[in-house]
N, C-alpha and C. Protein backbone atom coordinates (compact mmCIF):
# COMPACT_ATOMS: atom_id res chain seq x y z
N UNK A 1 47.70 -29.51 -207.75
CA UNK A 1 47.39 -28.13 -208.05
C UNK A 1 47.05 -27.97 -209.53
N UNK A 2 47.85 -28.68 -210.13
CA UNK A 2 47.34 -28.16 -212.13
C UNK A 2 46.40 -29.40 -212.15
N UNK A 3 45.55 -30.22 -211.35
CA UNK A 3 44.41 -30.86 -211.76
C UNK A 3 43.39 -30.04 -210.93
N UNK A 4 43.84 -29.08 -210.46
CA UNK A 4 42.15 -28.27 -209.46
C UNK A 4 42.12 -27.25 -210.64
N UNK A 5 40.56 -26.84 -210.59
CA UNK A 5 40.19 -25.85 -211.31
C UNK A 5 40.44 -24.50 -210.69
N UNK A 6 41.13 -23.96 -209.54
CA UNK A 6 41.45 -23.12 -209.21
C UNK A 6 42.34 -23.08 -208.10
N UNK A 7 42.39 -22.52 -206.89
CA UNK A 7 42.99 -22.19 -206.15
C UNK A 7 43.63 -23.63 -204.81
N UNK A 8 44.70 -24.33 -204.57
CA UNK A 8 44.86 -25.14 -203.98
C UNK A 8 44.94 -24.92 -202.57
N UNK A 9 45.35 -25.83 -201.81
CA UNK A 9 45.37 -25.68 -200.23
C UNK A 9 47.00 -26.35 -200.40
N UNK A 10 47.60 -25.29 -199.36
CA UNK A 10 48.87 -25.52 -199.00
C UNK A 10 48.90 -26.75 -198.33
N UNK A 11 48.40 -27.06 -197.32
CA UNK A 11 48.33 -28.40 -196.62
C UNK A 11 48.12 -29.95 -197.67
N UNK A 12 47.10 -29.59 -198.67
CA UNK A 12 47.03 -30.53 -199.08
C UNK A 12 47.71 -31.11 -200.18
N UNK A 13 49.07 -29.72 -200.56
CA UNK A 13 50.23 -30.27 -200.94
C UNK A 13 51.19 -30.96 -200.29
N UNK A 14 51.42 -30.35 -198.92
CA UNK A 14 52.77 -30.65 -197.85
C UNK A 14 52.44 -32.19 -197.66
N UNK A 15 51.03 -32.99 -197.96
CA UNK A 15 50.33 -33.79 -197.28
C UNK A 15 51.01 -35.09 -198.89
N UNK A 16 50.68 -34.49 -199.71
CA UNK A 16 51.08 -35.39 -201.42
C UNK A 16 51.84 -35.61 -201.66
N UNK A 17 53.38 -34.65 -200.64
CA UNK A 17 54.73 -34.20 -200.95
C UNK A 17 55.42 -34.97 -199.96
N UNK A 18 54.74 -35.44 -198.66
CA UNK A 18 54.99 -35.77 -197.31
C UNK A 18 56.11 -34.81 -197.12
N UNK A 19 55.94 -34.11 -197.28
CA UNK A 19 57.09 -32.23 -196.52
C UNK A 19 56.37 -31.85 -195.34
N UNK A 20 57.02 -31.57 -193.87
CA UNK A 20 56.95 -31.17 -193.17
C UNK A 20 56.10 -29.62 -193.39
N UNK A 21 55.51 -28.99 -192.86
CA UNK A 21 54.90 -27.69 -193.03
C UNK A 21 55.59 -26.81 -193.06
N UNK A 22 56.87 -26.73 -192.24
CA UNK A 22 57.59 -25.73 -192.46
C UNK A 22 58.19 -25.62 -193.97
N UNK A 23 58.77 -26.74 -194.80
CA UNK A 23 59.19 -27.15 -195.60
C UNK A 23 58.28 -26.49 -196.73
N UNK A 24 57.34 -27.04 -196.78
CA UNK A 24 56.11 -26.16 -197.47
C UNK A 24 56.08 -24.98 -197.55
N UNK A 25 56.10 -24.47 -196.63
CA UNK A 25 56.37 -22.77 -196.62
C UNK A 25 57.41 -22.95 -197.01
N UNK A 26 58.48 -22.55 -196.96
CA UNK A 26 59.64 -22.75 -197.34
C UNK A 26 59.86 -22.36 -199.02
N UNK A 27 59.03 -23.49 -199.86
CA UNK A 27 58.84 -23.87 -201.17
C UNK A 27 58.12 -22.92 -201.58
N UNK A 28 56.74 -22.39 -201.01
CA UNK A 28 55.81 -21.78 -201.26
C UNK A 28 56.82 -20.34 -201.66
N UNK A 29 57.23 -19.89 -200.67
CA UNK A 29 57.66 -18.87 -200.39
C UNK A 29 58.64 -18.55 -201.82
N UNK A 30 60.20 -19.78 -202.12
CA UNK A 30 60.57 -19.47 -203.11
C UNK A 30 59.84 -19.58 -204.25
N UNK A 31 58.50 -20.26 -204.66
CA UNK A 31 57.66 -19.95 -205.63
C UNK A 31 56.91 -18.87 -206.56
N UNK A 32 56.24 -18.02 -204.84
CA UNK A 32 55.71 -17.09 -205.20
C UNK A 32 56.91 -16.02 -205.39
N UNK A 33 58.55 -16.04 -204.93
CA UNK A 33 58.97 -14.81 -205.04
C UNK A 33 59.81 -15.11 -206.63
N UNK A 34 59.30 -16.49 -207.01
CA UNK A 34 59.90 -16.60 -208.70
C UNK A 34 58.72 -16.46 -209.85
N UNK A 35 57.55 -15.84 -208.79
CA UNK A 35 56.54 -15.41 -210.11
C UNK A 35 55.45 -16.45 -210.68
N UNK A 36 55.98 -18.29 -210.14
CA UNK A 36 55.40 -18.65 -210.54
C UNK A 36 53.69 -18.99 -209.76
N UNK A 37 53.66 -18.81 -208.33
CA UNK A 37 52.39 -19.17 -207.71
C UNK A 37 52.12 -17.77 -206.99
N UNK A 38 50.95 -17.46 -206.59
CA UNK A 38 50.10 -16.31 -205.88
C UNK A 38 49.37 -16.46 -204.43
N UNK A 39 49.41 -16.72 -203.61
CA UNK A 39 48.34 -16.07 -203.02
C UNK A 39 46.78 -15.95 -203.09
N UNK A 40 45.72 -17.29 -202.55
CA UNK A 40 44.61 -17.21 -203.27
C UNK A 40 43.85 -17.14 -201.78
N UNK A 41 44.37 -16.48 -200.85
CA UNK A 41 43.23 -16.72 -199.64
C UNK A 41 43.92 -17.52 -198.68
N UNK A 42 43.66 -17.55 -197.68
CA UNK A 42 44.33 -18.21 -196.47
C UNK A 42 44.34 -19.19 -196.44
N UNK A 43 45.66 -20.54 -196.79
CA UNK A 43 46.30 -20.95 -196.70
C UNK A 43 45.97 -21.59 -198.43
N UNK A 44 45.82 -21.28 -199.29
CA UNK A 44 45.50 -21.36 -200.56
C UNK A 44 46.50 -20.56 -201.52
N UNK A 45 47.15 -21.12 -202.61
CA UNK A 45 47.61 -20.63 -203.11
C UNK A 45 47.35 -21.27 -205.02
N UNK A 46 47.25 -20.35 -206.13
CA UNK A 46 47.05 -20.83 -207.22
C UNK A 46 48.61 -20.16 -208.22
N UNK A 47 48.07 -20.51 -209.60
CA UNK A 47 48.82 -20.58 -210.57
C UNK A 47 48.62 -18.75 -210.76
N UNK A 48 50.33 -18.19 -211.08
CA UNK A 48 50.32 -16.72 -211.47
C UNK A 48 50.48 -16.57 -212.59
N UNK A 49 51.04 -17.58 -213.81
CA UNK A 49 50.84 -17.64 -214.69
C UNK A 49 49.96 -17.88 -216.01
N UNK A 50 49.39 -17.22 -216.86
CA UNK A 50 48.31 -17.89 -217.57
C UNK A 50 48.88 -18.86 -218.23
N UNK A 51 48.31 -19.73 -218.23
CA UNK A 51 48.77 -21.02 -218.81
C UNK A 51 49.36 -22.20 -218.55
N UNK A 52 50.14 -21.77 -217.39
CA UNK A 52 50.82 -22.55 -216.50
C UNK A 52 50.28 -23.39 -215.70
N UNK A 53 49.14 -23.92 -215.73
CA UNK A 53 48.03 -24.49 -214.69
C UNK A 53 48.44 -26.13 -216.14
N UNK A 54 48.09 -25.84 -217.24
CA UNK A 54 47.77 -26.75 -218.26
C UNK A 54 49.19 -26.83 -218.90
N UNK A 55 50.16 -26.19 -218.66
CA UNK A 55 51.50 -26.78 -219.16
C UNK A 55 51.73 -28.09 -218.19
N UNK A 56 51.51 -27.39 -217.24
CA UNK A 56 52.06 -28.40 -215.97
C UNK A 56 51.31 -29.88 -215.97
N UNK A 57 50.13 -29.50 -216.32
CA UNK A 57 49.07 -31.10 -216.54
C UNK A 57 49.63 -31.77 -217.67
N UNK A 58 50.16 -30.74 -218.61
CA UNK A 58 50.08 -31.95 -219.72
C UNK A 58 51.27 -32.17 -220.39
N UNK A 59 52.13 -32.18 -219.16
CA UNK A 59 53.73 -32.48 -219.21
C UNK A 59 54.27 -33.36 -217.92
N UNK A 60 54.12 -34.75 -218.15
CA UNK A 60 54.49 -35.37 -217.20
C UNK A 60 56.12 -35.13 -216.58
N UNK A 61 56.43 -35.45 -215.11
CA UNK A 61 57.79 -34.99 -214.53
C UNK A 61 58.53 -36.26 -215.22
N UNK A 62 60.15 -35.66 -215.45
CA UNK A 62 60.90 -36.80 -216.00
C UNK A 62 61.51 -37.12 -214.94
N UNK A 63 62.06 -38.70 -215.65
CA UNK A 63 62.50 -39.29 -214.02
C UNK A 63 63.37 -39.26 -213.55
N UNK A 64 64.31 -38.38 -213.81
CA UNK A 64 65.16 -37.40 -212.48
C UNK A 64 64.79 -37.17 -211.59
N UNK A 65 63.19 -36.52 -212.00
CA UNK A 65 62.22 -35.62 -211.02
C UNK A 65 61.63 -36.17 -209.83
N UNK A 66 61.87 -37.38 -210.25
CA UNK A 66 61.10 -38.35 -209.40
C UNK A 66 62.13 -39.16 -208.20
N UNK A 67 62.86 -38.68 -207.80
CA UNK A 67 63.46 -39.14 -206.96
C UNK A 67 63.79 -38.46 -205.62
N UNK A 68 63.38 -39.39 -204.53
CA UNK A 68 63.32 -38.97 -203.20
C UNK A 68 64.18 -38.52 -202.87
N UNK A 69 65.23 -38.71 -203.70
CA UNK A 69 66.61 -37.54 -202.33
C UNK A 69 67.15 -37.19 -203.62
N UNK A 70 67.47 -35.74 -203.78
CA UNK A 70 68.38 -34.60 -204.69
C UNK A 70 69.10 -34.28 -203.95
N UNK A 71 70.32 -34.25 -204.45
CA UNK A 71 71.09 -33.49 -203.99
C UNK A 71 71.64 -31.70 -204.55
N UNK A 72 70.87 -31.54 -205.65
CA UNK A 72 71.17 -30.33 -206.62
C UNK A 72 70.01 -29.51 -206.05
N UNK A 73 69.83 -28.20 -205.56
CA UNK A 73 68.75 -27.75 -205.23
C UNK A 73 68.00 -27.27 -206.23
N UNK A 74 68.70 -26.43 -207.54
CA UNK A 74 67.84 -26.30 -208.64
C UNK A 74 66.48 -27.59 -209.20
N UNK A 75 67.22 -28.87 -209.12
CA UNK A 75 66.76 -29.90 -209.68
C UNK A 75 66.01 -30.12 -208.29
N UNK A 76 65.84 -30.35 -207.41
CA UNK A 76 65.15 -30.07 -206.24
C UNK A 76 63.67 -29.76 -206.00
N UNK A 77 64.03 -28.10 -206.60
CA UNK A 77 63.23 -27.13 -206.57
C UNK A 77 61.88 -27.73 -207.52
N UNK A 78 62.73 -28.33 -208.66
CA UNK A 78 61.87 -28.20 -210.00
C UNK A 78 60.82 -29.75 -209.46
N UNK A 79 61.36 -30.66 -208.70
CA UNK A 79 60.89 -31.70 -208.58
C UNK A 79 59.86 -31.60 -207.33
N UNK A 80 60.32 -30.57 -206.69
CA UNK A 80 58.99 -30.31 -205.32
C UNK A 80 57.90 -29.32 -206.23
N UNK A 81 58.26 -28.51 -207.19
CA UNK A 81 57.64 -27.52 -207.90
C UNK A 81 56.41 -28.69 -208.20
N UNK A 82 56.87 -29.98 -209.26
CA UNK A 82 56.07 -30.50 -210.33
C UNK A 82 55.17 -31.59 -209.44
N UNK A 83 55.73 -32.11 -207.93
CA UNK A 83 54.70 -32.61 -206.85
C UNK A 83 53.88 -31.78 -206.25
N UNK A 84 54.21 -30.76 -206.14
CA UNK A 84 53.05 -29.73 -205.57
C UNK A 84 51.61 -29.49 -206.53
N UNK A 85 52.45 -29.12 -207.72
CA UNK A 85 51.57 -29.17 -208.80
C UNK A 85 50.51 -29.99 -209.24
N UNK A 86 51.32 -31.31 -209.81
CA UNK A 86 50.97 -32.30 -210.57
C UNK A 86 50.33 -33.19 -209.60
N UNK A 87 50.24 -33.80 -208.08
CA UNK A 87 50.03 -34.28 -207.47
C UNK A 87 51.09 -35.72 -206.90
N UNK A 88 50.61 -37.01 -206.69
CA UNK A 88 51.92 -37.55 -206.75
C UNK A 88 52.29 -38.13 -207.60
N UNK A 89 53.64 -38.66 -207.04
CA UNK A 89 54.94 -38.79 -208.31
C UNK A 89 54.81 -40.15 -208.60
């Protein structure tokens, strides 16, 4: 998502993330209701923040982030946040 020039496809995160679809929604859902993603068209969603498209590119995930099983959901959150984003890990 912060390497497209605009608006992403939900699927072709759940697909980078290997997350089930429901799961995806799921994420999506606590995203957009924390302000940080929008709504760009059916099944598309982009960056709600200005700037936040190019923080996210040019801040690699640390390697906490990078690990297949969390058990902390905050740290979780932030690590499905920066695969959705960033692409894969």
């Amino acid at each position: 998502m912060a390497e497209a020039a605009g608006a992403s496809s939900t699927t072709d995160s759940g697909r980078r993330t290997g997350m089930w679809p429901n799961a995806v929604g799921n994420y999506r859902t606590r995203l957009m209701d924390a302000g940080l993603i929008e709504p760009a068209g059916y099944g598309l969603v982009d960056f709600a923040l200005p700037g936040l498209r190019e923080y996210m590119a040019s801040h690699p995930p640390r390697p906490y982030e990078q690990a297949s099983t969390l058990m902390d959901t905050g740290t979780a959150s932030v690590s499905i946040f920066r695969a959705v984003v960033q692409g894969p890990l």
